[in-house]
Protein backbone atom coordinates (compact mmCIF):
# COMPACT_ATOMS: atom_id res chain seq x y z
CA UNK A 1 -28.41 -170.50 0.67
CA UNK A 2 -25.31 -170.32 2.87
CA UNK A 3 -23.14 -170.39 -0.37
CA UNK A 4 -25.10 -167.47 -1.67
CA UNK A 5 -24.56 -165.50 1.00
CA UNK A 6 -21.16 -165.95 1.21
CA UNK A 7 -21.15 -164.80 -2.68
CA UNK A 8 -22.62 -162.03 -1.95
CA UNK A 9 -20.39 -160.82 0.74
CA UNK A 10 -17.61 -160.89 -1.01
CA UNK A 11 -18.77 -159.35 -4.01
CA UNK A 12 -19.81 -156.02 -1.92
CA UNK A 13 -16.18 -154.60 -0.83
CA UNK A 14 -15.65 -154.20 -4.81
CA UNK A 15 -19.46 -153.55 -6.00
CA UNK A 16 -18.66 -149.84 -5.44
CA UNK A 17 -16.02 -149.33 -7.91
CA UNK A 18 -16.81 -151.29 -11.44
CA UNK A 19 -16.42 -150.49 -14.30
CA UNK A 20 -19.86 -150.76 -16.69
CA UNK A 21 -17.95 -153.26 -19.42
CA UNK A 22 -16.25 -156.66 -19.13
CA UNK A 23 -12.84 -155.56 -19.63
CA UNK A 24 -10.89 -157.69 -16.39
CA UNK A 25 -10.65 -154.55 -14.67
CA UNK A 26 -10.16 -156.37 -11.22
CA UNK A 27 -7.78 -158.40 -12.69
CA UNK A 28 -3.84 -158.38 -11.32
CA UNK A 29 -1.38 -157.46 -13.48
CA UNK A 30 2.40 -158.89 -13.70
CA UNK A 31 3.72 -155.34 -13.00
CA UNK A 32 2.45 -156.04 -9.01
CA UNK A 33 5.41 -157.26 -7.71
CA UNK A 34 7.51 -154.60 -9.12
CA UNK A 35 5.21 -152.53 -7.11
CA UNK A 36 5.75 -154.31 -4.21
CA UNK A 37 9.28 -153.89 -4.71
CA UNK A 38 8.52 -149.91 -5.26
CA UNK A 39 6.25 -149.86 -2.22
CA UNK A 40 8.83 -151.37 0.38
CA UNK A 41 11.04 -148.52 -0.93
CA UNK A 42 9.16 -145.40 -0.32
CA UNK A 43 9.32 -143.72 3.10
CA UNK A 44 5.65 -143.52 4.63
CA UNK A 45 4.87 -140.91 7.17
CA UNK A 46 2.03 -141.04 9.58
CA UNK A 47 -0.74 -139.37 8.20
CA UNK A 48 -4.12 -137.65 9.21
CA UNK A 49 -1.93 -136.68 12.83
CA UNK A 50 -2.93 -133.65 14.79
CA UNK A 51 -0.80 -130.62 14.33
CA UNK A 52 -0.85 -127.05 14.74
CA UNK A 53 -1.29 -125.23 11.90
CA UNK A 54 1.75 -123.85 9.73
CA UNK A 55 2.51 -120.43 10.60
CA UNK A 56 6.23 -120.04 10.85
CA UNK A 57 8.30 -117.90 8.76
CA UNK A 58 11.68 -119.32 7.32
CA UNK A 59 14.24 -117.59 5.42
CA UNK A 60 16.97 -119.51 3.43
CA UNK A 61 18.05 -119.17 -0.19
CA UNK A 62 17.21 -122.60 -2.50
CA UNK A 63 18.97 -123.94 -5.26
CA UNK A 64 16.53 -124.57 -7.74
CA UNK A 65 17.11 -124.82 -11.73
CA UNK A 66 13.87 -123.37 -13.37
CA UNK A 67 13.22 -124.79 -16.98
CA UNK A 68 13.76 -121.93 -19.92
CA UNK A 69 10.98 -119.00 -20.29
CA UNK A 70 8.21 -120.82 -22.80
CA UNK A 71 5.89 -118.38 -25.15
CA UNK A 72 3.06 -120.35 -24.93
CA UNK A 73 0.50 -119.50 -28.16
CA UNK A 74 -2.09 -122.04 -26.44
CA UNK A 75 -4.04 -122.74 -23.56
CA UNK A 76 -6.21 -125.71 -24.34
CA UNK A 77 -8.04 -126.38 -20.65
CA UNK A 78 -8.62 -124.92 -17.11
CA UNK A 79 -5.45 -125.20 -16.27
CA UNK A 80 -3.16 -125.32 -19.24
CA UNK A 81 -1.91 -129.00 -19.80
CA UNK A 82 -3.11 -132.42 -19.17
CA UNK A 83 -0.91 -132.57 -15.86
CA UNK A 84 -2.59 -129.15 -14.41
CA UNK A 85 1.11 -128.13 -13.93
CA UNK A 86 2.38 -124.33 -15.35
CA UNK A 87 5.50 -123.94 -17.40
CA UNK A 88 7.68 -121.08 -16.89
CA UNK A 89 5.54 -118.71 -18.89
CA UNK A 90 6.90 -115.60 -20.65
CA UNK A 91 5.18 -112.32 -20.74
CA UNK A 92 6.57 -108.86 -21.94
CA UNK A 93 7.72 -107.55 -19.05
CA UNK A 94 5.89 -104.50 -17.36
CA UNK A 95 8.94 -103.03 -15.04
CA UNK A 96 8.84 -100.05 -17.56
CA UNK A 97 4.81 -99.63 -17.40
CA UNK A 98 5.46 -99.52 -21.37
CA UNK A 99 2.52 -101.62 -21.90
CA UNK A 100 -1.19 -101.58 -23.80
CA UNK A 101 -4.13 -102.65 -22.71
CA UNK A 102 -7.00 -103.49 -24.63
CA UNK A 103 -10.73 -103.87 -23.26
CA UNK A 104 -13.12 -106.06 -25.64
CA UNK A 105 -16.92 -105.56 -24.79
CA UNK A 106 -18.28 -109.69 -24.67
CA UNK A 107 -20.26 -110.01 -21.49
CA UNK A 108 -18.41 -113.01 -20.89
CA UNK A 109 -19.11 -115.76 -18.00
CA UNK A 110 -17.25 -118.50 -18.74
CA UNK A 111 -13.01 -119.26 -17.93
CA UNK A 112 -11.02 -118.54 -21.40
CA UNK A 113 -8.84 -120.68 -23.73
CA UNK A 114 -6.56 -119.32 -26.07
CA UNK A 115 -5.43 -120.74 -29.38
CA UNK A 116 -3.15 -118.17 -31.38
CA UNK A 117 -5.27 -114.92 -31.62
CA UNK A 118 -8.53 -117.26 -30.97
CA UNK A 119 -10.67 -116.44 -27.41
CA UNK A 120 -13.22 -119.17 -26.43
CA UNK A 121 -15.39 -118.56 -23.78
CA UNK A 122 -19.31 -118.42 -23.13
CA UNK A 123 -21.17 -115.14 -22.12
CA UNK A 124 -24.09 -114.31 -19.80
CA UNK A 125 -26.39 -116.21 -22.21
CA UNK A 126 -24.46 -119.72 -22.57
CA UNK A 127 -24.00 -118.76 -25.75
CA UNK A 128 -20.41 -120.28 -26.87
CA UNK A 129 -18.18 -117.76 -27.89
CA UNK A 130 -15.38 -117.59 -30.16
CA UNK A 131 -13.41 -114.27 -30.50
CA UNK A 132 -10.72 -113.08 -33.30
CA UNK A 133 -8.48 -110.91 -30.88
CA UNK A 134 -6.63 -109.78 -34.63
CA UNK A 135 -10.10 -108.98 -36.11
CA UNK A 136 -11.90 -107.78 -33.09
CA UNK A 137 -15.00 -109.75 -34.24
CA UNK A 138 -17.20 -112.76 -32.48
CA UNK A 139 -16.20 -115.37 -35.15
CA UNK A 140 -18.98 -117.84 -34.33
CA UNK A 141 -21.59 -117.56 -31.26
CA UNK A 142 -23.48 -120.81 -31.03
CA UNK A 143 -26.94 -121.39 -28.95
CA UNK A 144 -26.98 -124.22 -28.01
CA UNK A 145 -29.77 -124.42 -25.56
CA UNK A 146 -32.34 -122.12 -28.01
CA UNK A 147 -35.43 -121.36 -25.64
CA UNK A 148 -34.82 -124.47 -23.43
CA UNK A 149 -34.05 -123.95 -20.06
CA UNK A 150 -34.13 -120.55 -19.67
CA UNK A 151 -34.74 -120.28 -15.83
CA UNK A 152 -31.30 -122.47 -15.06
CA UNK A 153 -28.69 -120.84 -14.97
CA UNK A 154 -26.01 -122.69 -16.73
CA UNK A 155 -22.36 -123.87 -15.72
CA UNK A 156 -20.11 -125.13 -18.70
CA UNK A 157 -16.66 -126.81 -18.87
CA UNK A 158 -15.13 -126.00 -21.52
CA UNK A 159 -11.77 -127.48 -23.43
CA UNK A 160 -9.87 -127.54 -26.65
CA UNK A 161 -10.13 -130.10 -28.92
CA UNK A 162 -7.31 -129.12 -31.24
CA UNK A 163 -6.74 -132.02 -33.56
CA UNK A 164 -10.85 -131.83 -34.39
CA UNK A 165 -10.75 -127.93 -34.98
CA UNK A 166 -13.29 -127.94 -32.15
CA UNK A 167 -14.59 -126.98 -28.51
CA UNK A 168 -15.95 -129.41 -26.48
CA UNK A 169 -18.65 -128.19 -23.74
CA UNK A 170 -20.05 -130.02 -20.88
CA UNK A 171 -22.55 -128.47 -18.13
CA UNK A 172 -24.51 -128.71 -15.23
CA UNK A 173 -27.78 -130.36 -17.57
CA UNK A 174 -25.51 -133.55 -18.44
CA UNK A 175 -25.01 -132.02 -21.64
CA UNK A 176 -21.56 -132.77 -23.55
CA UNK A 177 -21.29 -131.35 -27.35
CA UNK A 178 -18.46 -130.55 -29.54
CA UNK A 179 -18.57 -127.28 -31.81
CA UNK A 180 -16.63 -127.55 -35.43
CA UNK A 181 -15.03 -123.60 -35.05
CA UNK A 182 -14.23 -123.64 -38.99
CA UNK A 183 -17.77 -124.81 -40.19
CA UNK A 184 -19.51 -123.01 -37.24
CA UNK A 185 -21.79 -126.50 -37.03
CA UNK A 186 -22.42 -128.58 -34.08
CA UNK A 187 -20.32 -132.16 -34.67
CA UNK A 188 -22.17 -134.31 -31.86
CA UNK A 189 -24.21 -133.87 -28.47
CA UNK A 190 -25.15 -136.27 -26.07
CA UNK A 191 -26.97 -135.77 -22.78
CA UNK A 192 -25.65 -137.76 -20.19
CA UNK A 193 -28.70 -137.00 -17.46
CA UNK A 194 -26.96 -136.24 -14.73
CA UNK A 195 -24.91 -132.69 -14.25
CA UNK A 196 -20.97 -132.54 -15.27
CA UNK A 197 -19.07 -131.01 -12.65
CA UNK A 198 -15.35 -131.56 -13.23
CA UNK A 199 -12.02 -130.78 -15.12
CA UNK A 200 -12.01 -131.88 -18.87
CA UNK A 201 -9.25 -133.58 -20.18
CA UNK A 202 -8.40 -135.33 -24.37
CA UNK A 203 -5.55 -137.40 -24.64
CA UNK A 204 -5.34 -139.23 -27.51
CA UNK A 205 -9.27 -138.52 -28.66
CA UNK A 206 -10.83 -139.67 -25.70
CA UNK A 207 -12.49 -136.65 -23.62
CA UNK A 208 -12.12 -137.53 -19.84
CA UNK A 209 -14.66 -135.95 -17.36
CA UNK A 210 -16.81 -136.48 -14.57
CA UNK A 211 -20.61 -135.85 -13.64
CA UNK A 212 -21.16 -134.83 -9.84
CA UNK A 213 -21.89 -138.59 -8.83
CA UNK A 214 -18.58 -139.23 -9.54
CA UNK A 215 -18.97 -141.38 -12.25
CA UNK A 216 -15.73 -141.00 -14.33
CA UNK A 217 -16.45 -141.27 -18.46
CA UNK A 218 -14.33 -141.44 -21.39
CA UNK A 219 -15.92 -140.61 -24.72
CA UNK A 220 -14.79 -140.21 -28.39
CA UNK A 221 -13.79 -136.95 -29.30
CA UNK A 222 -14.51 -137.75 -32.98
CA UNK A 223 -17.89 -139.02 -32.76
CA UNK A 224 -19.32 -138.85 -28.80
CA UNK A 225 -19.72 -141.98 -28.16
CA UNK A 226 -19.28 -143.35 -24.73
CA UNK A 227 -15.59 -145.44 -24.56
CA UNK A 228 -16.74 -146.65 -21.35
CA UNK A 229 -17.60 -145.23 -17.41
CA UNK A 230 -16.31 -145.87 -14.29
CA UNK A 231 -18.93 -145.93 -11.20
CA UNK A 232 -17.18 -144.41 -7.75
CA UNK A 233 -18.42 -143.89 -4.85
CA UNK A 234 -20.81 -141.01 -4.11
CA UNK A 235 -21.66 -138.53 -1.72
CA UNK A 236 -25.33 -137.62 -0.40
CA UNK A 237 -24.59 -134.13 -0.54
CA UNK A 238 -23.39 -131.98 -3.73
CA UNK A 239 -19.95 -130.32 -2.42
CA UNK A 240 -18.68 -126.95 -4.60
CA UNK A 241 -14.86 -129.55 -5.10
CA UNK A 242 -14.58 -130.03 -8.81
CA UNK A 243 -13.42 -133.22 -9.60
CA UNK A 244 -10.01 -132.95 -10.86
CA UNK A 245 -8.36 -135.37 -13.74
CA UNK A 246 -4.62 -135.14 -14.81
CA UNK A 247 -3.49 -137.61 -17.24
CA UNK A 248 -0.23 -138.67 -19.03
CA UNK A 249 -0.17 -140.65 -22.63
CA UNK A 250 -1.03 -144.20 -20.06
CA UNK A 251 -2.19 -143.50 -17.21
CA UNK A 252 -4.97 -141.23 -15.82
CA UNK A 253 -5.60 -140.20 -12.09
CA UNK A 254 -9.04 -139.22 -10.63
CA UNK A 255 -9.30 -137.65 -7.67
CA UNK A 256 -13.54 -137.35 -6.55
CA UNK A 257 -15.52 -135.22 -3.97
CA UNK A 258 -15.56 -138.66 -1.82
CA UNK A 259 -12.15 -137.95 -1.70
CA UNK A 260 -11.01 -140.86 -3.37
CA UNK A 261 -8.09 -141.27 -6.27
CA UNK A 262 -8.22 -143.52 -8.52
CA UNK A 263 -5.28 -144.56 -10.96
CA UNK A 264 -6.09 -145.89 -14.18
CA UNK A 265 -4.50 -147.68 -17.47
CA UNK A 266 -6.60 -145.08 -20.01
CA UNK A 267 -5.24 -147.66 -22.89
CA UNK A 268 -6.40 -150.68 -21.12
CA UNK A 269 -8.69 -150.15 -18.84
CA UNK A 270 -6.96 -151.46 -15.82
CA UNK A 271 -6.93 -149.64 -12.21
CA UNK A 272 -3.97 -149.46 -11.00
CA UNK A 273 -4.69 -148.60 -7.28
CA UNK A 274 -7.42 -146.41 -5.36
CA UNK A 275 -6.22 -144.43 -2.29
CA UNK A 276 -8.42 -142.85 0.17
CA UNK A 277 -8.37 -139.62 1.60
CA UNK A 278 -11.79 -139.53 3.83
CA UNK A 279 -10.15 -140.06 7.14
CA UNK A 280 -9.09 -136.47 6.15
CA UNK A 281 -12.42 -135.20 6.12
CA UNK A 282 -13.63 -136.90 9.27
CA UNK A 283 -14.38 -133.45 10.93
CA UNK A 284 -16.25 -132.77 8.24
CA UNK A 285 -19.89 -132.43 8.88
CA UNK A 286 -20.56 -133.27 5.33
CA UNK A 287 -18.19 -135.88 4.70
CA UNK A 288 -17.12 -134.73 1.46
CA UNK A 289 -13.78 -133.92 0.08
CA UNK A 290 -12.58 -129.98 0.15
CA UNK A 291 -9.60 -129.16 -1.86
CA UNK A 292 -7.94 -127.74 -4.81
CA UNK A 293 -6.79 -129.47 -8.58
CA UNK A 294 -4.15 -132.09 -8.59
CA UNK A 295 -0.76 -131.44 -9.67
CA UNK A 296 1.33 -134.00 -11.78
CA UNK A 297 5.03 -133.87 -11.63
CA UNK A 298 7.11 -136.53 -12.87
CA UNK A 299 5.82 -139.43 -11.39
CA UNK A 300 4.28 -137.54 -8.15
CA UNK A 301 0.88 -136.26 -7.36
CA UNK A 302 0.51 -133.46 -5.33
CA UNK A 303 -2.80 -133.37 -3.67
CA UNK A 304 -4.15 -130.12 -1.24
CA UNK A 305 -7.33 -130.82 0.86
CA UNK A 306 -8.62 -127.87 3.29
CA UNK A 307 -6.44 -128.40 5.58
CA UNK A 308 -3.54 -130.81 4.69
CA UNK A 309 -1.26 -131.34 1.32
CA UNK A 310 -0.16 -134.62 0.28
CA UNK A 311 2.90 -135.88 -1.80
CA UNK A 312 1.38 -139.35 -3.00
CA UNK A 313 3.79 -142.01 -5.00
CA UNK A 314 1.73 -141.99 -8.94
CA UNK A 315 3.42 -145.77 -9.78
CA UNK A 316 1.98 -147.06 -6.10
CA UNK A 317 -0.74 -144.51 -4.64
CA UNK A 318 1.07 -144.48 -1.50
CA UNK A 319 0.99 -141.34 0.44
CA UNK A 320 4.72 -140.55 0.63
CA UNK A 321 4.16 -137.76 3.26
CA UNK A 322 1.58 -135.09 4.60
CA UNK A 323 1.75 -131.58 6.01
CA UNK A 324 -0.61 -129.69 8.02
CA UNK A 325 -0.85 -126.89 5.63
CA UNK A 326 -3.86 -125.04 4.43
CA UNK A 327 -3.19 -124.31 1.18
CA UNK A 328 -5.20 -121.93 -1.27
CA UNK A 329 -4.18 -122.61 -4.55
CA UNK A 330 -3.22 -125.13 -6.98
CA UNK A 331 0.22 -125.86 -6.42
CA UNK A 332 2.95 -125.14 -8.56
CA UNK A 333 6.15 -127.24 -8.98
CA UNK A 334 9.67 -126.31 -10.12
CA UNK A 335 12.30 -128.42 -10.44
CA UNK A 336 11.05 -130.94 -7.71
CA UNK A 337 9.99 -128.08 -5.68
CA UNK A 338 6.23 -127.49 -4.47
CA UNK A 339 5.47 -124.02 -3.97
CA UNK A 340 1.87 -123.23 -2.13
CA UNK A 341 -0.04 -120.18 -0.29
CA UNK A 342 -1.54 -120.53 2.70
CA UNK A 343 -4.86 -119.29 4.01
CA UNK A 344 -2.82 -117.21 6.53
CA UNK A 345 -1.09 -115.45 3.29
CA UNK A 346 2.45 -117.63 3.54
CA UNK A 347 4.09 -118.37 0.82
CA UNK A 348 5.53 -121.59 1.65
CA UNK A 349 8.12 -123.86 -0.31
CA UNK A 350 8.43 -127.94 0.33
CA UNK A 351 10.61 -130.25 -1.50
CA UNK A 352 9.48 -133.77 -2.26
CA UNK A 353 11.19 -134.99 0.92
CA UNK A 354 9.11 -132.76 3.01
CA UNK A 355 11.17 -130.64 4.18
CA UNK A 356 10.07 -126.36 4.16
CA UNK A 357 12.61 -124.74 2.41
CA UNK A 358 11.39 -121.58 2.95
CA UNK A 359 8.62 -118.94 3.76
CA UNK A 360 7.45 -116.08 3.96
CA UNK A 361 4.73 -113.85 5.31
CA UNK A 362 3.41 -112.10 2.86
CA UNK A 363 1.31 -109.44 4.48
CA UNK A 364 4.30 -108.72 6.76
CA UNK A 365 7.07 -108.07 3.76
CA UNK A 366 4.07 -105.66 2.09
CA UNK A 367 3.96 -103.71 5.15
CA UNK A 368 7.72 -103.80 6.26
CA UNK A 369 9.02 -102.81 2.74
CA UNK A 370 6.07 -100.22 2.11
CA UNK A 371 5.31 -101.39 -1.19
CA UNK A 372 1.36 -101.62 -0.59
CA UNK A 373 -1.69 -101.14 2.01
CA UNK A 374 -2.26 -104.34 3.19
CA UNK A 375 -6.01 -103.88 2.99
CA UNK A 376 -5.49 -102.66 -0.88
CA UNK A 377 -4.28 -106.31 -1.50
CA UNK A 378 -7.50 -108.37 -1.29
CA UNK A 379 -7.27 -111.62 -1.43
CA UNK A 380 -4.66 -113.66 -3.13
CA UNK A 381 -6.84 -115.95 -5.19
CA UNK A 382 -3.53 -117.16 -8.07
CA UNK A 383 -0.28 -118.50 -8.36
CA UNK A 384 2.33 -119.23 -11.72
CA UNK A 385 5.52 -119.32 -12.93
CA UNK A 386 6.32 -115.96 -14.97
CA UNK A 387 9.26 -114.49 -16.30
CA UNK A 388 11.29 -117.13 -13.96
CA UNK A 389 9.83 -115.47 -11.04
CA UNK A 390 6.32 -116.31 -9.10
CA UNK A 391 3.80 -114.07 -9.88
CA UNK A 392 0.80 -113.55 -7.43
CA UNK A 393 -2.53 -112.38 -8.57
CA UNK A 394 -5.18 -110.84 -5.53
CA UNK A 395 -9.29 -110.68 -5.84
CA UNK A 396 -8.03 -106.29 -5.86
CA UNK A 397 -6.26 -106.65 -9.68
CA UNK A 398 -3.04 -106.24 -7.99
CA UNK A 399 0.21 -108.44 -9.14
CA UNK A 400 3.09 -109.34 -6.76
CA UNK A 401 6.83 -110.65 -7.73
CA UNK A 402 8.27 -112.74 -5.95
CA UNK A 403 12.30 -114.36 -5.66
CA UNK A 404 11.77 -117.93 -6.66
CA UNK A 405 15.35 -118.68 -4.48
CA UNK A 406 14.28 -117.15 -1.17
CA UNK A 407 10.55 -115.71 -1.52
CA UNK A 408 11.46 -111.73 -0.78
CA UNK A 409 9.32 -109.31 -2.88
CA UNK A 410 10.94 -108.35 -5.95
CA UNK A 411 7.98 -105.52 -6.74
CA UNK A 412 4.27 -105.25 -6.70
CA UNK A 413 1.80 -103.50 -9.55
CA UNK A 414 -1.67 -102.63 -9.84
CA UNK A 415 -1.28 -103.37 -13.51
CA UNK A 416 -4.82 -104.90 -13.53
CA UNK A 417 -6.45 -101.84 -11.60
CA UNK A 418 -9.65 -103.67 -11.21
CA UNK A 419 -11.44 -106.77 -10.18
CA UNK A 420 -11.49 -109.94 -12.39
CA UNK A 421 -14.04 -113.09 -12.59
CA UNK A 422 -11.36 -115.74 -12.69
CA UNK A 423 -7.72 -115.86 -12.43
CA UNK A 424 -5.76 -115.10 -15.49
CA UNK A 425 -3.83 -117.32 -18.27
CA UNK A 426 -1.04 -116.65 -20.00
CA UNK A 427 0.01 -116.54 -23.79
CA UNK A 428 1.49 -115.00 -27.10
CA UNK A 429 3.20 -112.70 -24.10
CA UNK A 430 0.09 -111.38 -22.68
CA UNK A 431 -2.30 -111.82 -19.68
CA UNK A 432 -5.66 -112.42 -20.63
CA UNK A 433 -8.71 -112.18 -18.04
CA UNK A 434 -12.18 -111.41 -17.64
CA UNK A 435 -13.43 -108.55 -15.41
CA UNK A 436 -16.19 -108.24 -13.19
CA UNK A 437 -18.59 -106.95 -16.02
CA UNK A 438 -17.86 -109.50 -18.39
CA UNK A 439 -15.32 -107.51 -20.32
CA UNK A 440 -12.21 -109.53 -21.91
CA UNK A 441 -8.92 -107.67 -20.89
CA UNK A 442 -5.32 -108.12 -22.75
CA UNK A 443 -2.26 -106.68 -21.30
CA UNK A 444 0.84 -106.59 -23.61
């Protein structure tokens, strides 16, 4: 009896986290003590300390090389690549308000993806839709739910599957299918029982993606079989945090609504490390996570909760540093540069040491430089990379250039003119979004 129990107690610090197939998971890897080695390097900062919130403004000019201006014809998931990091996107420019905008009647619901002149979204009845932009035609509009469950209203994830000619849809019934765009045919569904509620991500035809009880899956893009799961821990209560996934060709990185991130081998089905964020959250009634999307840079992971951002070591999981800033957005990063917005309308720049570059209050330049009514704004609800400068997008339609070097306001437009469902992507030099009616709207 006594050697049962002591069986069992060690077993339950790791019960937790298992994977559902015997693959070693747990096992220790040679690569550990070059970890170690990579650990004793990186400089820690105290974390989860008490500060005042950031509110200060800092001017300074940064030196900062910004990649070449990309004409992007894609934009395969939520948030563009596998690494949930923008590119320097081009656009025609709209300085000379010599520009065309089209309005395309789709009651749409659902975020869009872009493929060439292709639209896929899903409208106010789930239906999937997939739009010709060239022909001005639905091109297929698949039911996938018939007469079943009419009275729920349905939430679907949607992503690219480019190699299969496909979309792949997952949704708040634990419903995952894949579409076949060129035969207009359904190529697999499987019902998974529990609802999806997470970012979807394919690399190398496995479909990552996570149901709300954080159990992390990969499946077969070709057939939809399950690859295999991963059980983390769960919360009691349902939080609105999307779980977020990036993912390079190796490794992948999990971040749940426990507020725990998980590295993993995606080839062989090792963890690499699990850091926790819940002392974060310990003022949370709920004890859930709160945040926005990870960013992958390099070999950095740039993490924002609701009231703190995190620069976390991707080889190690250590938390390099941590600043008390309440960031809004998902971060963008340029040339080792992390560029947020704060919920007090800052636009703030770190650099991986740490250290605020500069920043700027927004609301304050609008007013001192007369470019806008400050209550015309709205809320800022987007942040990219466009044209080489950073382009902010408010809840009002309204966009606002910014200096990438020093922050200062290069102009503002109410291009847009009216309120939007989600925050707009960007390709074939346009701006694509969805209004408040449903309506698909093109800017070029």
């Amino acid at each position: 009896m006594i050697r049962v129990l002591i069986t069992i107690i060690l077993i339950i610090p790791i019960y937790s986290c298992s994977f559902d197939n015997k693959t070693g998971i747990w096992q220790n890897d040679q690569s550990d003590k070059k970890l170690s080695e990579r650990q004793k390097n990186l400089k820690r900062e105290k974390i989860f300390k008490k500060t005042n919130l950031f509110d200060k403004e800092i001017k300074k000019n940064l030196k900062i090389k910004i990649n070449p201006e990309k004409e992007n014809t894609t934009w395969k998931n939520e948030y563009f690549n596998s690494k949930n990091n923008y590119e320097n996107f081009k656009i025609k420019r709209f300085e000379d308000r010599n520009y065309s905008k089209e309005k395309h009647h789709l009651k749409l619901r659902g975020k869009l993806l872009v493929n060439d002149d292709i639209i896929v979204s899903y409208d106010n009845k789930a239906n999937i839709i997939v739009y010709s932009i060239n022909n001005r035609e639905i091109v297929l509009k698949y039911d996938f739910y018939k007469n079943k469950f009419k009275k729920i209203k349905k939430k679907i994830y949607l992503i690219l599957d480019i190699k299969n000619n496909a979309v792949i849809a997952a949704d708040n019934l634990g419903y995952v299918y894949s579409i076949n765009i060129k035969t207009k045919k359904i190529n697999w569904a499987k019902n998974f029982g529990v609802p999806f509620r997470s970012e979807l991500k394919i690399i190398k035809n496995q479909l990552f993606i996570s149901n709300q009880d954080n159990i992390l899956y990969s499946i077969d893009t070709n057939n939809g079989k399950k690859n295999w799961q991963l059980l983390t821990e769960s919360t009691s209560l349902k939080s609105s945090f999307k779980n977020s996934i990036v993912a390079d060709k190796n490794n992948l990185f999990f971040l749940n609504s426990n507020g725990k991130l998980y590295s993993l081998n995606h080839l062989n089905k090792k963890i690499n490390w699990i850091s926790s964020f819940s002392e974060n959250i310990s003022n949370n009634k709920f004890k859930f996570f709160e945040g926005k999307p990870i960013t992958f840079h390099k070999d950095k992971l740039i993490l924002s909760s609701s009231n703190q951002v995190y620069l976390v070591d991707s080889y190690t999981g250590i938390i390099i540093w941590t600043k008390q800033i309440q960031n809004i957005v998902k971060p963008i990063v340029i040339d080792n540069q992390i560029f947020l917005l704060t919920k007090n309308n800052f636009l703030v720049t770190l650099n991986f040491n740490g250290e605020v570059n500069w920043s700027r209050n927004i609301y304050d330049m609008l007013k001192k430089n007369n470019f806008m009514k400050v209550k015309k704004v709205g809320e800022i609800t987007n942040l990219a990379l466009i044209n080489s400068n950073l382009q902010a997008t408010s809840s009002e339609g309204l966009i606002i250039n910014f200096n990438v070097k020093n922050g200062n306001i290069i102009n503002v437009y109410d291009l847009l003119k009216e309120k939007f469902y989600f925050n707009p992507i960007y390709a074939n030099l346009k701006i694509y979004l969805v209004n408040r009616v449903g309506k698909l709207l093109i800017y070029h």
